[in-house]
Protein backbone atom coordinates (compact mmCIF):
# COMPACT_ATOMS: atom_id res chain seq x y z
CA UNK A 1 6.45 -17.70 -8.11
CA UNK A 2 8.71 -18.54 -11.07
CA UNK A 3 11.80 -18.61 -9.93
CA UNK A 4 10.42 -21.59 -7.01
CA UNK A 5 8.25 -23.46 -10.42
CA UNK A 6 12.40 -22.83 -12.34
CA UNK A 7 14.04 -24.17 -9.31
CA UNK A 8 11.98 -27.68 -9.25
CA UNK A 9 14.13 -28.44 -12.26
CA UNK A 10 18.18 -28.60 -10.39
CA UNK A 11 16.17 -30.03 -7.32
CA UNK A 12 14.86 -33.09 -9.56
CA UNK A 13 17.91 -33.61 -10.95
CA UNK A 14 19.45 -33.14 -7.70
CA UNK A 15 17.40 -35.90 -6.32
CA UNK A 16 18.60 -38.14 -8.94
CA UNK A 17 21.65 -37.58 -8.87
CA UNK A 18 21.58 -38.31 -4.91
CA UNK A 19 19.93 -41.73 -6.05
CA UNK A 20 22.72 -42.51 -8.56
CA UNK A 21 25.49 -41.94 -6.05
CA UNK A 22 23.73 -44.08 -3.78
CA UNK A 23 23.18 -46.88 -6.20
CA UNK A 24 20.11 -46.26 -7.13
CA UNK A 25 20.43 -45.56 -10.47
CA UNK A 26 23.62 -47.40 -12.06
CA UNK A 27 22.60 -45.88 -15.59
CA UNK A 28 22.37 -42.54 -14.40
CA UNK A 29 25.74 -42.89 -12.56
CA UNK A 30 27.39 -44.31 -15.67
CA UNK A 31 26.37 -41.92 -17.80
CA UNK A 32 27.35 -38.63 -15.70
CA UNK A 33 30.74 -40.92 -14.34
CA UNK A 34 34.08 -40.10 -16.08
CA UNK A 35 35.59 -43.32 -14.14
CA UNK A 36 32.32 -45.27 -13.96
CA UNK A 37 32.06 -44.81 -10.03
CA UNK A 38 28.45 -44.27 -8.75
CA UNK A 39 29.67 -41.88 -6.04
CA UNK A 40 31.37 -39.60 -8.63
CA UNK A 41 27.49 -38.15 -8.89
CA UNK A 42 27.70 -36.82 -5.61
CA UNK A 43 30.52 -34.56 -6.59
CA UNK A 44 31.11 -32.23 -9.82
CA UNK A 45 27.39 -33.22 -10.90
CA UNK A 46 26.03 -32.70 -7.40
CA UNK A 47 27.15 -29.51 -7.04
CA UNK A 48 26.50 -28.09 -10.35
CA UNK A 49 23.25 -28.70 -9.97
CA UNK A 50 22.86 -26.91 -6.37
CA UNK A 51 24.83 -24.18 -8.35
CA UNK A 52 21.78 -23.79 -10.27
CA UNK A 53 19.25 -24.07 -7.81
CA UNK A 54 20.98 -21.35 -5.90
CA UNK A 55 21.73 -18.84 -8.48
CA UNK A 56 17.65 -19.71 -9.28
CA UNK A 57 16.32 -18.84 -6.14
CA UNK A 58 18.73 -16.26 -5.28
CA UNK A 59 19.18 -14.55 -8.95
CA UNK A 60 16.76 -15.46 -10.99
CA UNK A 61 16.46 -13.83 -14.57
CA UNK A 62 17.03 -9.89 -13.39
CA UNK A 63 20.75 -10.41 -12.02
CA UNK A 64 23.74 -9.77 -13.85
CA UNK A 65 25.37 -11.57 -11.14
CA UNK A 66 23.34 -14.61 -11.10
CA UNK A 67 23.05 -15.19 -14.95
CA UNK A 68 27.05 -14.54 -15.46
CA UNK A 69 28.04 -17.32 -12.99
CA UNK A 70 25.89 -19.61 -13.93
CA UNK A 71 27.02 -19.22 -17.74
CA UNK A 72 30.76 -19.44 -16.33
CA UNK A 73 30.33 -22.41 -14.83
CA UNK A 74 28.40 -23.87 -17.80
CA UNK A 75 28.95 -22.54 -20.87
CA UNK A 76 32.46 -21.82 -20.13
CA UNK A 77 33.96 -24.65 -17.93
CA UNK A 78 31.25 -26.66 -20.33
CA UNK A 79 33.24 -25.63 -23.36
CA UNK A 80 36.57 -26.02 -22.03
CA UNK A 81 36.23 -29.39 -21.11
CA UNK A 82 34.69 -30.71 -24.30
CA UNK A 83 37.48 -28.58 -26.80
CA UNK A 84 40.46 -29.59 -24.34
CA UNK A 85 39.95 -33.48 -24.26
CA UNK A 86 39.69 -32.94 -27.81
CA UNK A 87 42.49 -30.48 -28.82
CA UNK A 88 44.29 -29.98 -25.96
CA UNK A 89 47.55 -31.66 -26.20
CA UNK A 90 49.42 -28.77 -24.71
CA UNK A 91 48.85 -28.36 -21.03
CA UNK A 92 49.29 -25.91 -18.29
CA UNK A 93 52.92 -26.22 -16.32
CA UNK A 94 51.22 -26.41 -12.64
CA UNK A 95 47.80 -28.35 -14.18
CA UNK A 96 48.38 -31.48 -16.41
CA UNK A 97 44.97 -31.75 -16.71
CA UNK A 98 44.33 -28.31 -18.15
CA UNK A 99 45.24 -27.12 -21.51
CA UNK A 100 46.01 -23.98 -23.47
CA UNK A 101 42.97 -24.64 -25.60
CA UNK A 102 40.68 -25.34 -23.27
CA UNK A 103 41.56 -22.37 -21.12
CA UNK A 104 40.85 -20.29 -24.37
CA UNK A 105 38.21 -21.93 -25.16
CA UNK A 106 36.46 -21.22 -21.56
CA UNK A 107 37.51 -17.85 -22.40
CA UNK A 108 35.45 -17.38 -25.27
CA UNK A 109 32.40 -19.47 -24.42
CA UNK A 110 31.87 -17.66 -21.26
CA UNK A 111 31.93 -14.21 -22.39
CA UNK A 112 30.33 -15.13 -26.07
CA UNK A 113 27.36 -16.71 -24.14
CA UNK A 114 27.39 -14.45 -21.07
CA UNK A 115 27.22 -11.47 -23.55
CA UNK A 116 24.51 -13.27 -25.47
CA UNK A 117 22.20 -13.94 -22.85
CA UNK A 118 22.78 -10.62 -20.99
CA UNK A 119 21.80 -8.62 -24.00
CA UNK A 120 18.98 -10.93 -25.30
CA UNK A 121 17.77 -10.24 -21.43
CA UNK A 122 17.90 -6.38 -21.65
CA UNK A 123 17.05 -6.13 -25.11
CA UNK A 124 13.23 -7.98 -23.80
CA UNK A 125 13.24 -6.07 -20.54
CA UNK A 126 13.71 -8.48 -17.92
CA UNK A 127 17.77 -6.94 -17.09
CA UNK A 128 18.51 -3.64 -16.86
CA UNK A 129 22.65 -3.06 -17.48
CA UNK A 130 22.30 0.77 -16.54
CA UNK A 131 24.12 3.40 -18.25
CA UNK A 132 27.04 0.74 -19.17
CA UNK A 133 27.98 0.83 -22.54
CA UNK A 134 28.44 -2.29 -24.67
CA UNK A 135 32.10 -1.84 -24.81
CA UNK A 136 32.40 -1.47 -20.89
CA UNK A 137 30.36 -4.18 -20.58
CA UNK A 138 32.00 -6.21 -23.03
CA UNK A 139 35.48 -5.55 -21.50
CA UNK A 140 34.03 -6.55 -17.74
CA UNK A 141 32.45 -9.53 -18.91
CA UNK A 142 36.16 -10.86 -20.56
CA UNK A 143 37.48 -9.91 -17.48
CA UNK A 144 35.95 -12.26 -16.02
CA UNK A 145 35.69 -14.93 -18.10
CA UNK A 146 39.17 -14.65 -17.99
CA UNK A 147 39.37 -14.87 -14.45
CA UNK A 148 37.09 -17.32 -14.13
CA UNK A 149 39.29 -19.75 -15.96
CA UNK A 150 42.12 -18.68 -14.45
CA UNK A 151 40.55 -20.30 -11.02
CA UNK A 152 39.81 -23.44 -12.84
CA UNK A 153 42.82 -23.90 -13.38
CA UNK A 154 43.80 -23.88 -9.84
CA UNK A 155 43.20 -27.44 -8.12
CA UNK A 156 41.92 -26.02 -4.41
CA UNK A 157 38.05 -27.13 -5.33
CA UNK A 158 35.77 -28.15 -7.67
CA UNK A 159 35.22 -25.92 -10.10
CA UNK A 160 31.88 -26.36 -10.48
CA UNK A 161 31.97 -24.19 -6.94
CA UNK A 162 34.91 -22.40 -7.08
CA UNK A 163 34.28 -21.12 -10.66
CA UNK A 164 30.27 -19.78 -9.85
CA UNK A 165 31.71 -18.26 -6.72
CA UNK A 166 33.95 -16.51 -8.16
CA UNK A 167 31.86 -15.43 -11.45
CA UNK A 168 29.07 -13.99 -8.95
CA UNK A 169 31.62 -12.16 -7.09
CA UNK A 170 33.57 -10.02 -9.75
CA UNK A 171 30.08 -9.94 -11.58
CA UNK A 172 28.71 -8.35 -8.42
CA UNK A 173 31.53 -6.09 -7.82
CA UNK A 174 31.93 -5.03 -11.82
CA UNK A 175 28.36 -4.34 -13.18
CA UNK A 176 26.51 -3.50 -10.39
């Protein structure tokens, strides 16, 4: 019953955002546009926000999986936009638009806040992690943090898909 109550939230803000790229909602659109376009909310925004609805229904609060590629995709693509627009005058060879700092900065968001939440999650109950130690989990999570930016960097699709996807997967394959 909680996870569908949890869920309500992305699928209001999904709704609105489906109003904003439509036009109906020019200070929504604004707000969440980089280039001011209304449409731009049925994009990056769009599907962050079936991201979460997803990994709510599907993962809820007792999946590694879930909870590590959501945090990916947030805290760590989060971070590294915010730190490379503002420090990141160095950029990637094959990804102008990417920097060194930002990619470092994803880094250590991701796994700082995947680590976080995983452990504040065990430590009440609601996750088990197993036998895993806290180093082997430490040195999984990194792993794919790292990896995780690695694929933003790569321009095939939004990364607010392509970085969840690929968080759940290794996640899946690495502490389950």
């Amino acid at each position: 019953q909680a996870r569908l109550v949890a869920a309500l939230v992305p699928m209001v803000s999904m709704i609105k955002l489906l109003l904003a790229g439509y036009g109906r909602n020019d200070k929504l659109a604004k707000a969440i546009s980089r280039s001011g376009a209304a449409s731009e909310a049925l994009e990056g925004p769009l599907l962050y926000v079936y991201v979460l609805m997803a990994a709510t229904l599907c993962s809820w609060r007792d999946s590694m999986t879930g909870i590590v590629a959501v945090v990916q995709m947030a805290a760590g693509d989060g971070t590294a936009d915010i730190v490379g627009r503002r420090w990141g005058s160095k950029k990637w060879p094959w990804s102008q638009s990417k920097s060194y700092v930002g990619s470092a900065a994803f880094v250590l968001a991701g796994f700082a806040v995947s680590m976080g939440i995983l452990l504040w999650f065990a430590h009440f109950g609601a996750l088990d992690l197993g036998m895993m130690s806290l180093k082997t989990l430490a040195l999984k999570v990194f792993l794919i943090s790292v990896a995780c930016a690695a694929v933003e960097l790569v321009p095939v699709a939004d990364d607010n898909l392509t970085v969840p996807i690929v968080g759940a997967f290794l996640a899946k394959w690495l502490l389950s």
